[in-house]
Protein backbone atom coordinates (compact mmCIF):
# COMPACT_ATOMS: atom_id res chain seq x y z
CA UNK A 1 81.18 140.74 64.56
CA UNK A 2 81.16 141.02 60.83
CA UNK A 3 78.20 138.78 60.53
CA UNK A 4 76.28 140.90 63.70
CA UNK A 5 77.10 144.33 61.29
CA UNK A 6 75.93 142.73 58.11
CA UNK A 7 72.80 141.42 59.77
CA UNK A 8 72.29 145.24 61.36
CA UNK A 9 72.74 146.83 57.88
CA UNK A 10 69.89 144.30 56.40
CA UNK A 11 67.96 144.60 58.86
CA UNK A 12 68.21 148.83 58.84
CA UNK A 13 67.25 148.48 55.11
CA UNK A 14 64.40 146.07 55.81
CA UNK A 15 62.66 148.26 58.83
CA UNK A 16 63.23 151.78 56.70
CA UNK A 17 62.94 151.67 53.40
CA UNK A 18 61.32 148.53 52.74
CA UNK A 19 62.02 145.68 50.21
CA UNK A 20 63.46 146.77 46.41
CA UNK A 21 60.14 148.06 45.84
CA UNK A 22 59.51 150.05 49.13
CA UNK A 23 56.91 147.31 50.35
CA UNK A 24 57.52 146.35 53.76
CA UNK A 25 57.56 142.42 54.45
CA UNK A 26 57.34 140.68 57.37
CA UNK A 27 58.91 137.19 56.96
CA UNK A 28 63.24 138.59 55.94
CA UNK A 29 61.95 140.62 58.52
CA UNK A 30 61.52 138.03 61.04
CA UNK A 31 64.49 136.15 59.75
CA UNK A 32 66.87 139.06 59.99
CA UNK A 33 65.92 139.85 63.62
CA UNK A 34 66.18 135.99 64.43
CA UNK A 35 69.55 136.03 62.68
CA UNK A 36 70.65 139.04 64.44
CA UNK A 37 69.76 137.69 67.91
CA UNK A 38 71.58 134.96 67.59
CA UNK A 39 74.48 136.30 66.29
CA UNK A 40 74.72 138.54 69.07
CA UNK A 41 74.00 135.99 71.66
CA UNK A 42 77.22 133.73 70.35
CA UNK A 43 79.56 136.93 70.40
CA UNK A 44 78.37 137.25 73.79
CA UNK A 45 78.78 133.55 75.08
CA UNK A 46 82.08 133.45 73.25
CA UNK A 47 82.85 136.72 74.47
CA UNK A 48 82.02 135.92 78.02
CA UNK A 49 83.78 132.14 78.34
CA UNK A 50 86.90 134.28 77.45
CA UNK A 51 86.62 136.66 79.80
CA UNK A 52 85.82 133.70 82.72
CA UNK A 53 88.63 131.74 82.03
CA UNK A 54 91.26 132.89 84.08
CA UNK A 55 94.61 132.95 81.94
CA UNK A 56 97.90 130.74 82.45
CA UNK A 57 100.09 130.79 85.30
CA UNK A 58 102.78 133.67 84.30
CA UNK A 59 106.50 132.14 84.32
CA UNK A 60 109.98 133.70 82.27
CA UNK A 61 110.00 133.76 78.60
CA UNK A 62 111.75 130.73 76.80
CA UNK A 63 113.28 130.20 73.54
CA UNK A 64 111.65 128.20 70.62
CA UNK A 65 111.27 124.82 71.10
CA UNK A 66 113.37 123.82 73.97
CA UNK A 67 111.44 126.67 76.10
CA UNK A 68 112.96 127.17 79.44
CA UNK A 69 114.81 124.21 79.74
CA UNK A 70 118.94 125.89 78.48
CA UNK A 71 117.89 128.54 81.65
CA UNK A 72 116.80 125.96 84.29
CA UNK A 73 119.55 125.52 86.95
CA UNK A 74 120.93 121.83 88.13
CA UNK A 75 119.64 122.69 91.53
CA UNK A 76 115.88 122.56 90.80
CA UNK A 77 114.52 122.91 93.71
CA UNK A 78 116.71 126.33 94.57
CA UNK A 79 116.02 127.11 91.10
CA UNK A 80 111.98 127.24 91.03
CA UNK A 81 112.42 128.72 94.50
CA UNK A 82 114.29 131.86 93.34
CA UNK A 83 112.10 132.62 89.97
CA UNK A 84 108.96 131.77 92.57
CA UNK A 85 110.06 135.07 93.95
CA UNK A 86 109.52 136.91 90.53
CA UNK A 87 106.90 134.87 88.82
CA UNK A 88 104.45 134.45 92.02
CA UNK A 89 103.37 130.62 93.77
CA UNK A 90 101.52 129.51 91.02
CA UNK A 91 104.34 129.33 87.67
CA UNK A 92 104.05 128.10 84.65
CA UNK A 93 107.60 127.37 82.64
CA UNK A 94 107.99 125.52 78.95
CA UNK A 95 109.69 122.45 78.99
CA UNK A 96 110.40 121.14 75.63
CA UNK A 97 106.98 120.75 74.22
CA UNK A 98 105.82 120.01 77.82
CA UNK A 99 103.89 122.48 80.11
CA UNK A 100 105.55 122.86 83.82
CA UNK A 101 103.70 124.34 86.59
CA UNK A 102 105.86 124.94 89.68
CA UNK A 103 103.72 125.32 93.39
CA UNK A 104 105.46 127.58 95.62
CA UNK A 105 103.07 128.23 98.34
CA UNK A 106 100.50 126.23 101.04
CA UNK A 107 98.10 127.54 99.85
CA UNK A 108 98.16 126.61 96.17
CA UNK A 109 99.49 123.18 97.67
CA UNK A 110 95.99 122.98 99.68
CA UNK A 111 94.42 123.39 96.17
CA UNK A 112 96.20 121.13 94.87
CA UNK A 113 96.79 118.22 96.71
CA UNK A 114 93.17 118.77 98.97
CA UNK A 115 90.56 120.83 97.67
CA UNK A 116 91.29 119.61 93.60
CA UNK A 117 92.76 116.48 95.05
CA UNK A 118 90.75 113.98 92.56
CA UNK A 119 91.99 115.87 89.84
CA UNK A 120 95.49 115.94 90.54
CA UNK A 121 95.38 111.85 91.56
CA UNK A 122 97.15 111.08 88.91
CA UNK A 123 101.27 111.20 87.96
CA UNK A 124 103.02 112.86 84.82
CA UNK A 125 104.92 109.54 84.18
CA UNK A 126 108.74 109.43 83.18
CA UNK A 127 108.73 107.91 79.74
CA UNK A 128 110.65 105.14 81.52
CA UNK A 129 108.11 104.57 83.79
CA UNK A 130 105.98 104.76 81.12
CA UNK A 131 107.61 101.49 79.12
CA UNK A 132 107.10 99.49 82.60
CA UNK A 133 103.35 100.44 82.85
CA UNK A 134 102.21 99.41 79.76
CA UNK A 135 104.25 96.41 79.75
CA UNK A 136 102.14 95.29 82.57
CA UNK A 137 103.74 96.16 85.04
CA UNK A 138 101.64 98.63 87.62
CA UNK A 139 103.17 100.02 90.46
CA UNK A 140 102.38 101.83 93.33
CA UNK A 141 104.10 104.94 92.41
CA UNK A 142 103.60 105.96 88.91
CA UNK A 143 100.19 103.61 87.72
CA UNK A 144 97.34 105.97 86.68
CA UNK A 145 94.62 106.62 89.69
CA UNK A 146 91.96 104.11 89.48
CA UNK A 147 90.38 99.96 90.68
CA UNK A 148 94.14 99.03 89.63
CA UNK A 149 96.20 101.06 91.79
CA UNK A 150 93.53 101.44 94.86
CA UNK A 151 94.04 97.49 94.93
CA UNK A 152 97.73 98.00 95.25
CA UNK A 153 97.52 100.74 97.71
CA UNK A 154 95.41 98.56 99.79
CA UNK A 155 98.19 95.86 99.76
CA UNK A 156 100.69 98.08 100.94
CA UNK A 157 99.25 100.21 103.28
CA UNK A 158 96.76 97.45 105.38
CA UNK A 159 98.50 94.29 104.75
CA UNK A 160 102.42 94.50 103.97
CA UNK A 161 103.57 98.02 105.35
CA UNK A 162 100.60 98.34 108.39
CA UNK A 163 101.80 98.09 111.83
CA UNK A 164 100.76 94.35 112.66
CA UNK A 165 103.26 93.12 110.01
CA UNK A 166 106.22 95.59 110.29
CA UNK A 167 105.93 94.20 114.32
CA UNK A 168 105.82 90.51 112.84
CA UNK A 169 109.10 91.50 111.05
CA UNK A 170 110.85 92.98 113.58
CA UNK A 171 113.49 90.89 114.34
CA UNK A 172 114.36 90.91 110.63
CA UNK A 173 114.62 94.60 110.78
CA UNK A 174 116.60 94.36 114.23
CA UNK A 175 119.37 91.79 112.86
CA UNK A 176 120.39 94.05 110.10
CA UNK A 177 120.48 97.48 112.51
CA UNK A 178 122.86 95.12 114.98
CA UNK A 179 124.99 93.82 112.10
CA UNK A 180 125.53 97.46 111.35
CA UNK A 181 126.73 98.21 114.71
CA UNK A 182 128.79 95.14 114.91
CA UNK A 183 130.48 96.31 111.90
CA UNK A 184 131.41 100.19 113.13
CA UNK A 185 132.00 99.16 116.04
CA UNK A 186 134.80 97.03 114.30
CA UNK A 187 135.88 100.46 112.54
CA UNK A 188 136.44 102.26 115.63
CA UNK A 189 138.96 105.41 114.67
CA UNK A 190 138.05 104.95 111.35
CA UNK A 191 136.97 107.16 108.41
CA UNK A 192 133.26 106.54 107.83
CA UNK A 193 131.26 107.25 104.90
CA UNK A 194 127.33 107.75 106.74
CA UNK A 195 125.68 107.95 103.63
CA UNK A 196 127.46 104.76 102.50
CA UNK A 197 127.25 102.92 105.81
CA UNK A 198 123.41 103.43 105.50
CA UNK A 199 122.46 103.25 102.61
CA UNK A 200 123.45 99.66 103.02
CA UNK A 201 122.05 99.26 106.69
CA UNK A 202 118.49 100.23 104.81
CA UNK A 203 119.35 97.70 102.01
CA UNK A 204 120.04 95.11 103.67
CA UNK A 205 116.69 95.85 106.23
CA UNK A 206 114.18 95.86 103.95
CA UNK A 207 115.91 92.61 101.79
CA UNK A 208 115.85 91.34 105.39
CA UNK A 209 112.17 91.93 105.79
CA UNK A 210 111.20 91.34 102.02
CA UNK A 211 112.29 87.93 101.88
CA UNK A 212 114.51 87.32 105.59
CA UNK A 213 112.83 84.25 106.01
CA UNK A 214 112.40 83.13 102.73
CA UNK A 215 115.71 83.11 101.78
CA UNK A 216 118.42 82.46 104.47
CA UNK A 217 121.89 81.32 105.13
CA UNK A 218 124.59 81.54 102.26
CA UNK A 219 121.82 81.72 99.42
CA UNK A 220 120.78 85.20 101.09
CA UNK A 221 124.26 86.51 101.19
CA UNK A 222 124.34 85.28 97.12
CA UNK A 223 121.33 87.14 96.33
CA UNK A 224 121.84 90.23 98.30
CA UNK A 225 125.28 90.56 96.42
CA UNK A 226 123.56 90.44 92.91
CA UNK A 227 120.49 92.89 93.77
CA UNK A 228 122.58 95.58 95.51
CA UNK A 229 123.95 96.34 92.05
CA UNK A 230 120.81 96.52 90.28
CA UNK A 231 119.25 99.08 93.00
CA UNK A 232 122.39 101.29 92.33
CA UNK A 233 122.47 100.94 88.23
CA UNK A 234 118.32 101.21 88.68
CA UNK A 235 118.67 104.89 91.19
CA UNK A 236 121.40 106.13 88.03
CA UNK A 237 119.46 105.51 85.25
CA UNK A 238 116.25 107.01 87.21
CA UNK A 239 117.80 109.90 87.87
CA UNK A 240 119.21 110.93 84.47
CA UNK A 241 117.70 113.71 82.33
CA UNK A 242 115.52 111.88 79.86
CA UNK A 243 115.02 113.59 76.79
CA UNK A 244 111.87 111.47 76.22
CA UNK A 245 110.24 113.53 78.87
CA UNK A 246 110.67 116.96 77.38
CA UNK A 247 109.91 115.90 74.20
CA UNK A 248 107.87 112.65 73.55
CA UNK A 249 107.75 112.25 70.33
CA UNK A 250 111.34 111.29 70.52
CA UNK A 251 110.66 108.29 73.07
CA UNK A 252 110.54 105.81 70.18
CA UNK A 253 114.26 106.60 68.91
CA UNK A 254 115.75 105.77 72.46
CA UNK A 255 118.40 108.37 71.98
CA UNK A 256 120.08 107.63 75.49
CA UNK A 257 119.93 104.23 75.55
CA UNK A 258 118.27 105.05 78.95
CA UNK A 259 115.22 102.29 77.63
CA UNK A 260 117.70 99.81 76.44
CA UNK A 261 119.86 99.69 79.78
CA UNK A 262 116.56 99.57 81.80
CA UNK A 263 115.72 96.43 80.07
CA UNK A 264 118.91 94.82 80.75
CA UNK A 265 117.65 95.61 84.38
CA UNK A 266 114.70 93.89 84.01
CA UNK A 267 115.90 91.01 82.80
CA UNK A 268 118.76 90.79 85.70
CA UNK A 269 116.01 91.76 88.08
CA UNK A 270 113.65 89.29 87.31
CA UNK A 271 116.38 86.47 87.18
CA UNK A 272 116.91 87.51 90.94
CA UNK A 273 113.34 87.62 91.88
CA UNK A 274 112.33 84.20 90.34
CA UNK A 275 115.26 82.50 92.41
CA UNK A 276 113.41 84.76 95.58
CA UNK A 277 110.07 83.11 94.79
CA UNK A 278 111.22 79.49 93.70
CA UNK A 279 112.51 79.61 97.35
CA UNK A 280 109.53 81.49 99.09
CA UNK A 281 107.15 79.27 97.55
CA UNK A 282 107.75 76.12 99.25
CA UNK A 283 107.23 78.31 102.90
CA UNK A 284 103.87 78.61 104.65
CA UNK A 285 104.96 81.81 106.39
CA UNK A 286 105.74 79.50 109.54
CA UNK A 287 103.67 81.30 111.60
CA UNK A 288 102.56 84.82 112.87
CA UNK A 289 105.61 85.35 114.31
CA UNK A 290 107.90 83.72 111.80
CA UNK A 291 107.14 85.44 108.33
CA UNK A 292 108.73 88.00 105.79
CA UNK A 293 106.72 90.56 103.38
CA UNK A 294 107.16 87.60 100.52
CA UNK A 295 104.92 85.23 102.44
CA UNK A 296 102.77 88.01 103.04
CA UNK A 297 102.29 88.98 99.49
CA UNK A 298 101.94 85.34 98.27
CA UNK A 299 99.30 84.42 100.50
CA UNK A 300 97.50 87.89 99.24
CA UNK A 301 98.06 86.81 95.63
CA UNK A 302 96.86 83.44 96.26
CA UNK A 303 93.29 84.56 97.96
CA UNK A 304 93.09 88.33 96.16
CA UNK A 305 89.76 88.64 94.42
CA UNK A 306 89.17 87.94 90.87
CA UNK A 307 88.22 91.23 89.90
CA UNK A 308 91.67 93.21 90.60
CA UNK A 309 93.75 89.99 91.36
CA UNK A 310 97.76 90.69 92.93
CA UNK A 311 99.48 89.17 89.96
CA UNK A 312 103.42 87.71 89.82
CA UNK A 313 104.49 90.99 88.01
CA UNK A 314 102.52 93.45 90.65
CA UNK A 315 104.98 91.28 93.35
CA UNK A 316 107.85 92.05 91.29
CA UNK A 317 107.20 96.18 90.54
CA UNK A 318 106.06 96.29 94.73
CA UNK A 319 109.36 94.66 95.67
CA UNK A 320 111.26 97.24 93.44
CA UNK A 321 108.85 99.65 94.72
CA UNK A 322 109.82 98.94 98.49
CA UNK A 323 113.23 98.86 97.76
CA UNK A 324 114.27 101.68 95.83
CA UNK A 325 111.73 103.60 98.01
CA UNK A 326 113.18 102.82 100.93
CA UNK A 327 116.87 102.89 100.56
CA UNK A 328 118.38 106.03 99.58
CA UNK A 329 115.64 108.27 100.88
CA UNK A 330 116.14 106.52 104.60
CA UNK A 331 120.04 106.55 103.89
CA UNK A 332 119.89 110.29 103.14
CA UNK A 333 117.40 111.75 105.60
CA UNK A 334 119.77 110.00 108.35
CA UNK A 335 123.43 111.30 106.89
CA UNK A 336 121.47 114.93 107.07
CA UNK A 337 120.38 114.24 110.14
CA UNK A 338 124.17 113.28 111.49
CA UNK A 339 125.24 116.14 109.65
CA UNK A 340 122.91 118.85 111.26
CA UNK A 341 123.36 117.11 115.02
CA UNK A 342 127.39 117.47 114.41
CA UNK A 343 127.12 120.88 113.47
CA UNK A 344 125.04 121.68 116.49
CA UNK A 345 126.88 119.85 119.13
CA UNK A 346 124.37 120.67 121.80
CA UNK A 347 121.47 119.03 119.85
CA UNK A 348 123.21 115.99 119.50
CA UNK A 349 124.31 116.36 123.35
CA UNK A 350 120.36 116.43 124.46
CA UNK A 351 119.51 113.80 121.95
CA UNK A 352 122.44 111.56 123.40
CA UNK A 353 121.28 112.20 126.85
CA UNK A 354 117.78 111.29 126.08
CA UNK A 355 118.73 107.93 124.82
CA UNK A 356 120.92 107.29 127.88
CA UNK A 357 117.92 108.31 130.35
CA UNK A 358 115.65 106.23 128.31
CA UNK A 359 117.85 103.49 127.55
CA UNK A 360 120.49 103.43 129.62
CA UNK A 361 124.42 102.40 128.77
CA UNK A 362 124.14 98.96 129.63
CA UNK A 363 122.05 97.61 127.18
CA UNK A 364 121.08 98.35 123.26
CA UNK A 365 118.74 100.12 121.62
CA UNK A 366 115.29 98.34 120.90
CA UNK A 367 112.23 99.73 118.90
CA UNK A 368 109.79 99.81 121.84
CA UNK A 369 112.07 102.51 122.62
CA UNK A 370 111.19 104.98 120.25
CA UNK A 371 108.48 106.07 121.05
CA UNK A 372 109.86 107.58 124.59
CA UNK A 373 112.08 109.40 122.49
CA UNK A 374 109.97 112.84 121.98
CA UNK A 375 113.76 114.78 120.90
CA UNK A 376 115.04 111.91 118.58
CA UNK A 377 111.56 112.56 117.09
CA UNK A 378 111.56 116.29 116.58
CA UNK A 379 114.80 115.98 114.84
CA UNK A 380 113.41 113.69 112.55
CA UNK A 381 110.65 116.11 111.84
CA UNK A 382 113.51 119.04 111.38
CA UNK A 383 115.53 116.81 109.02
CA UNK A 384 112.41 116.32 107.05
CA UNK A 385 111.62 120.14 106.73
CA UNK A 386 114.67 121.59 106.22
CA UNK A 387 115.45 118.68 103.65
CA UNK A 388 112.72 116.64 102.53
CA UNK A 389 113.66 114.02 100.83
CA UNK A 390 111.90 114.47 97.94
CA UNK A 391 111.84 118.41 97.60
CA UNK A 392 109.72 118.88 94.44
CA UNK A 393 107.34 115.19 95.74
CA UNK A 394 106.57 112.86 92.50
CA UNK A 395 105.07 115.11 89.73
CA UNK A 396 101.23 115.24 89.37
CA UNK A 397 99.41 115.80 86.24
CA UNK A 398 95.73 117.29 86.13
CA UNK A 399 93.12 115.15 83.95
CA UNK A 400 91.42 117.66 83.12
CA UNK A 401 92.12 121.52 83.28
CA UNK A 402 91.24 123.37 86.96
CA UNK A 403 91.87 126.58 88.52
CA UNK A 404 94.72 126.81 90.86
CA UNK A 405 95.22 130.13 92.76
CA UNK A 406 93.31 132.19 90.16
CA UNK A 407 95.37 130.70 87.27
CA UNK A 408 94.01 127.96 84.70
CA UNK A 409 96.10 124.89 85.16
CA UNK A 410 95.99 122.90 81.72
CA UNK A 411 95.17 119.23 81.32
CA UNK A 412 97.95 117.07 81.20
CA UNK A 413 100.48 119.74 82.45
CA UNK A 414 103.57 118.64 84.62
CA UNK A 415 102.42 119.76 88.43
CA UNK A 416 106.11 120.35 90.73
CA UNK A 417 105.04 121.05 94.21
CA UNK A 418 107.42 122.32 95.79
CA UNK A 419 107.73 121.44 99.40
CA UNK A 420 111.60 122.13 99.70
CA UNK A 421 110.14 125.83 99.38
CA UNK A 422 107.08 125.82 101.29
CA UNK A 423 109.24 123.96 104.30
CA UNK A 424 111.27 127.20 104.37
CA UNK A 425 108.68 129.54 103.97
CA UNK A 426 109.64 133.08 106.44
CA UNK A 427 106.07 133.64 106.80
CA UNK A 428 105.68 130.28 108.23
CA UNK A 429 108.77 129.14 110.07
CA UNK A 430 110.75 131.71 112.47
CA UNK A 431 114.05 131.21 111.44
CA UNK A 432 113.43 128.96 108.65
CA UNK A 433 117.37 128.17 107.84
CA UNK A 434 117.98 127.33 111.39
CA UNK A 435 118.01 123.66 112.23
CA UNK A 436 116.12 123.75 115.63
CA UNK A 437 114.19 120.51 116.74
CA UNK A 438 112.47 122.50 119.30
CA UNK A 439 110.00 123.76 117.25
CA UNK A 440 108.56 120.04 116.77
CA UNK A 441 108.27 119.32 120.71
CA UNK A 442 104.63 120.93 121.14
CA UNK A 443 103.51 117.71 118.12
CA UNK A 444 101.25 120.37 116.48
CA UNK A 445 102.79 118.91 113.09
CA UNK A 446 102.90 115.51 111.78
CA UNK A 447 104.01 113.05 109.16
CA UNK A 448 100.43 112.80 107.26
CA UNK A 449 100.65 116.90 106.90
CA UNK A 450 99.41 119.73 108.67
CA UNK A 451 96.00 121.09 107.76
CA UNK A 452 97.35 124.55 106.59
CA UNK A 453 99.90 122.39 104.46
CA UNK A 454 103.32 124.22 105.82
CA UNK A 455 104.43 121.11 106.97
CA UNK A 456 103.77 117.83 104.36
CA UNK A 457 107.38 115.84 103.88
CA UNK A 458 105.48 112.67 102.68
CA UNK A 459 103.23 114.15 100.67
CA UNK A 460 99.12 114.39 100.96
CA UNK A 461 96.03 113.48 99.56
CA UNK A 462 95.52 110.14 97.71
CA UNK A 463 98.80 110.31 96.73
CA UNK A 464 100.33 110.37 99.75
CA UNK A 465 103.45 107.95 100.67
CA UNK A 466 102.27 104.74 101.13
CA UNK A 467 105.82 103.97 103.47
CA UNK A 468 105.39 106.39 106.27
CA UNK A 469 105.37 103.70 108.71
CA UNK A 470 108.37 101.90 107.47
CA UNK A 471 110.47 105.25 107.20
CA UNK A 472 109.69 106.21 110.34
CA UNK A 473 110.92 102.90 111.94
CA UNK A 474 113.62 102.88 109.53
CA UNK A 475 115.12 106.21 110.24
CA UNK A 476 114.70 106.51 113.97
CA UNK A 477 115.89 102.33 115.02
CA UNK A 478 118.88 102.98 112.59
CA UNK A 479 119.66 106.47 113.90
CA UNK A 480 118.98 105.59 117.45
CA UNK A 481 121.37 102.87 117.06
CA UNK A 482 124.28 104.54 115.95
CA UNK A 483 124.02 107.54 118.23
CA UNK A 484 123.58 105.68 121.00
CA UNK A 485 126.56 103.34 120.72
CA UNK A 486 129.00 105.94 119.32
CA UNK A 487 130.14 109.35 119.52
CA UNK A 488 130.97 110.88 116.61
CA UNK A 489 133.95 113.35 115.30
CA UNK A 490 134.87 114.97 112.29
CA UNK A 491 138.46 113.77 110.91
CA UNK A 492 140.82 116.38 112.40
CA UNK A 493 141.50 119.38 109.34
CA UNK A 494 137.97 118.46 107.94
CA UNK A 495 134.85 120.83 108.43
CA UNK A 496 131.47 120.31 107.48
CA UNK A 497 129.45 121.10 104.23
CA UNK A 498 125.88 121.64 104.28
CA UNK A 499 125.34 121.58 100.87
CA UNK A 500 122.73 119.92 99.31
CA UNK A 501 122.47 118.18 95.26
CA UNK A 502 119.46 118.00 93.65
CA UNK A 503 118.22 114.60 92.26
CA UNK A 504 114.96 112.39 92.60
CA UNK A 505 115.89 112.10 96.34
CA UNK A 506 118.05 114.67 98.25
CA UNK A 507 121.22 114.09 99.21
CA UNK A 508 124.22 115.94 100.85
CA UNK A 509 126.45 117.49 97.95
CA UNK A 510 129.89 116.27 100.04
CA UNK A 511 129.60 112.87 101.52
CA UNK A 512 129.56 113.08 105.37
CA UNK A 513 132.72 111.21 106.64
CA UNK A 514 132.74 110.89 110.40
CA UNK A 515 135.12 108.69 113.26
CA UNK A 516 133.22 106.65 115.43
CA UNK A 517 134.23 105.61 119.18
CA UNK A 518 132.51 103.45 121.59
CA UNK A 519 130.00 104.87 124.45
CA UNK A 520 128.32 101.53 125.64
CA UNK A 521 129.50 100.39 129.36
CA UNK A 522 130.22 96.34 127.57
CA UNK A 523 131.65 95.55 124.35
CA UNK A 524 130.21 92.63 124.15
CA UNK A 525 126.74 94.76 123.88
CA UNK A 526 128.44 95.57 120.15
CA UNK A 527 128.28 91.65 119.54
């Protein structure tokens, strides 16, 4: 503006009084005016981009530096659900030197994860994950959108999770599920810990199916014992607040030693996975009908294209991938699901019944099963909307900066959706704190997400979980199982919590213990 006014003034002087001796030229004349168009037509550009671009998400005030992380609460998910109610869906908080932008609503999710979907395709990596990527090591989960990770995808979703080879591992899946019985049933009266009991039923299932026929006999007992460890250190040092995160200038120092315990990981992980291989690679998959998700992915390595080829490490980060993946989210989303069903005896009465019509008391449980199991199924679907097991989904980060619900979301910003919120939204669900199956029996919502995005426990988009068929299976042979060939009580004195602790998957605050007792007509149907 001060150049515009000092262009006016010599321009005024120029059109009414003339040069210094009152003569009246017409070139400065011509250059002023060109001059002073200009200048006005930059104010007016500048002026104008300001006033188009929408302004920041609003969100509370933080404190220098460390922003809003002293006022966050350990509860996240609660946490971004109560200040939603101030702030609006769309939030924006200061995390460290890290922008956060919280999603509180469908509709902003729609934005995000369908309508800017290619924009949001990519992750806001843990610095953790961050050391594995660029050590070569892609995976499925956290590698940036592009040839790479579409290759990977493909792998997972077509060839080693798709439905032809989760049937072709079946009775890998099946011996671990009937081990698990076998073993309860030899705990009858007993305290049970559910979480425990299946977190190690899903551990042992997807070992089973990752290398079940690779590996057998005492050598699979061996290995199993060394890699159940490494999942549990791997799911601790995951889930600790990294500094490196908030502030990533500081990743290089290793503060935590979070980097320098991962690596001791590594190393014991890739000790186990080596002896895996040595073993898998003398095996032809024996057959159709006689082959584990190793054999699967070695054949796939040995004719993938040159272009993106399946490499030795990609095995090792999808085997991780599966099993961390897989574990504690299945072992969760069923100990909620006991929880809920034993705090509404009637729904675990009808589900009961509808195993014994379907399935009868005389013999056990098979997969072929499930889906004449509507009931079983729409408590599923409740357990995953009233706790998702990943309430605030993997963090997305925008490549480049986009408008999200009339606020500019910046490039490179931290993107929470979350779908713990939206699951429980009044204006959406009638009763939304009420566990009621019923409301899943007319299948108007399913696993891949509902078009209105009010309903999306596995994510959406490109994105999306690439284990939805393997959960599925998972959660409903596993819970099928045990609530068909047990009832279940509380210890006497003991009452139920409900509470729920935040982490990278969801899990019951108090451990569900329960006493199991035998409902099958033989016992030697527990064998």
């Amino acid at each position: 503006m001060i150049l515009t006014s000092y262009l006016l003034k010599e321009l005024s002087t120029l059109l009414f009084f003339g040069n210094k001796n009152g003569d009246f030229e017409l070139f400065p004349l011509l250059i002023s005016l060109s001059l002073l168009l200009i200048a006005i037509a930059w104010y007016s550009w500048i002026n104008g981009k300001n006033q188009r671009q929408p302004p920041l998400p609003p969100g509370p005030r933080g404190l220098p530096v460390l922003g809003n992380l002293p006022a966050l609460e350990p509860e996240l998910h609660t946490c971004f659900e109560a200040l939603s109610r101030t702030y609006g869906p769309v939030m924006r908080l200061r995390l460290g030197t890290k922008t956060g932008i919280v999603i509180s609503s469908s509709a902003a999710a729609r934005e995000v994860l369908r309508d800017n979907d290619l924009t949001f395709a990519n992750r806001d990596v843990p610095h953790l994950a961050a050391e594995a990527v660029a050590s070569g090591e892609s995976d499925i989960v956290f590698s940036p959108y592009g040839a790479g990770w579409q290759m990977l995808r493909k792998v997972c979703v077509r060839e080693v999770l798709g439905g032809a080879t989760l049937d072709a591992v079946y009775d890998l899946r099946r011996r671990e599920i009937r081990n698990t019985v076998k073993s309860l049933h030899n705990r009858v009266g007993s305290r049970v810990n559910i979480g425990e009991e299946m977190f190690l039923t899903a551990l042992n299932a997807i070992t089973g199916m990752l290398w079940g026929v690779s590996v057998e006999g005492e050598e699979r007992e061996r290995i199993g014992a060394d890699f159940r460890p490494v999942v549990a250190e791997a799911m601790g040092i995951l889930g600790k607040p990294n500094l490196s995160d908030f502030f990533p200038g500081l990743g290089r120092f290793d503060l935590q030693g979070l980097k320098k315990q991962l690596l001791v990981l590594v190393s014991r992980f890739n000790r186990i996975f080596d002896a895996i291989t040595d073993r898998g690679l003398g095996l032809d998959g024996g057959g159709e009908k006689k082959r584990d998700f190793l054999q699967v992915l070695l054949k796939l390595k040995n004719e993938g294209d040159a272009k993106n080829p399946l490499t030795m490490n990609h095995l090792k980060v999808l085997f991780m991938d599966m099993v961390l993946g897989g574990t504690e989210t299945t072992a969760n989303a069923i100990e909620f699901a006991m929880a809920e069903m034993m705090n509404n005896p009637e729904i675990l009465r009808k589900a009961q019944q509808e195993l014994d019509t379907v399935v009868g008391k005389d013999t056990v449980v098979e997969e072929f099963h499930m889906n004449k199991l509507p009931y079983l199924q729409a408590i599923l679907k409740e357990v995953l909307r009233l706790h998702p097991v990943l309430p605030l989904m993997v963090p997305h980060c925008p490549s480049q900066s986009c408008v999200i619900g009339g606020y500019t979301i910046p490039k490179g910003a931290r993107v929470f959706v979350n779908v713990w919120a939206i699951h429980r939204d009044p204006l959406v669900w009638e009763n939304p704190e009420e566990f009621r199956p019923e409301r899943f029996l007319d299948g108007k919502w399913g696993f891949r997400g509902s078009t209105d995005f009010t309903y999306f426990p596995f994510g959406s988009g490109r994105r999306m979980c690439a284990g939805i068929a393997m959960a599925e299976r998972m959660f409903m042979f596993s819970l099928a199982s045990v609530l068909h060939s047990f009832d279940w009580e509380l210890p006497e004195g003991e009452g139920l919590d409900m509470r729920e602790k935040f982490g990278i998957v969801l899990k019951k605050r108090v451990p569900l213990i329960a006493i199991p007792t035998p409902r099958l007509s033989n016992p030697a149907l527990y064998e």
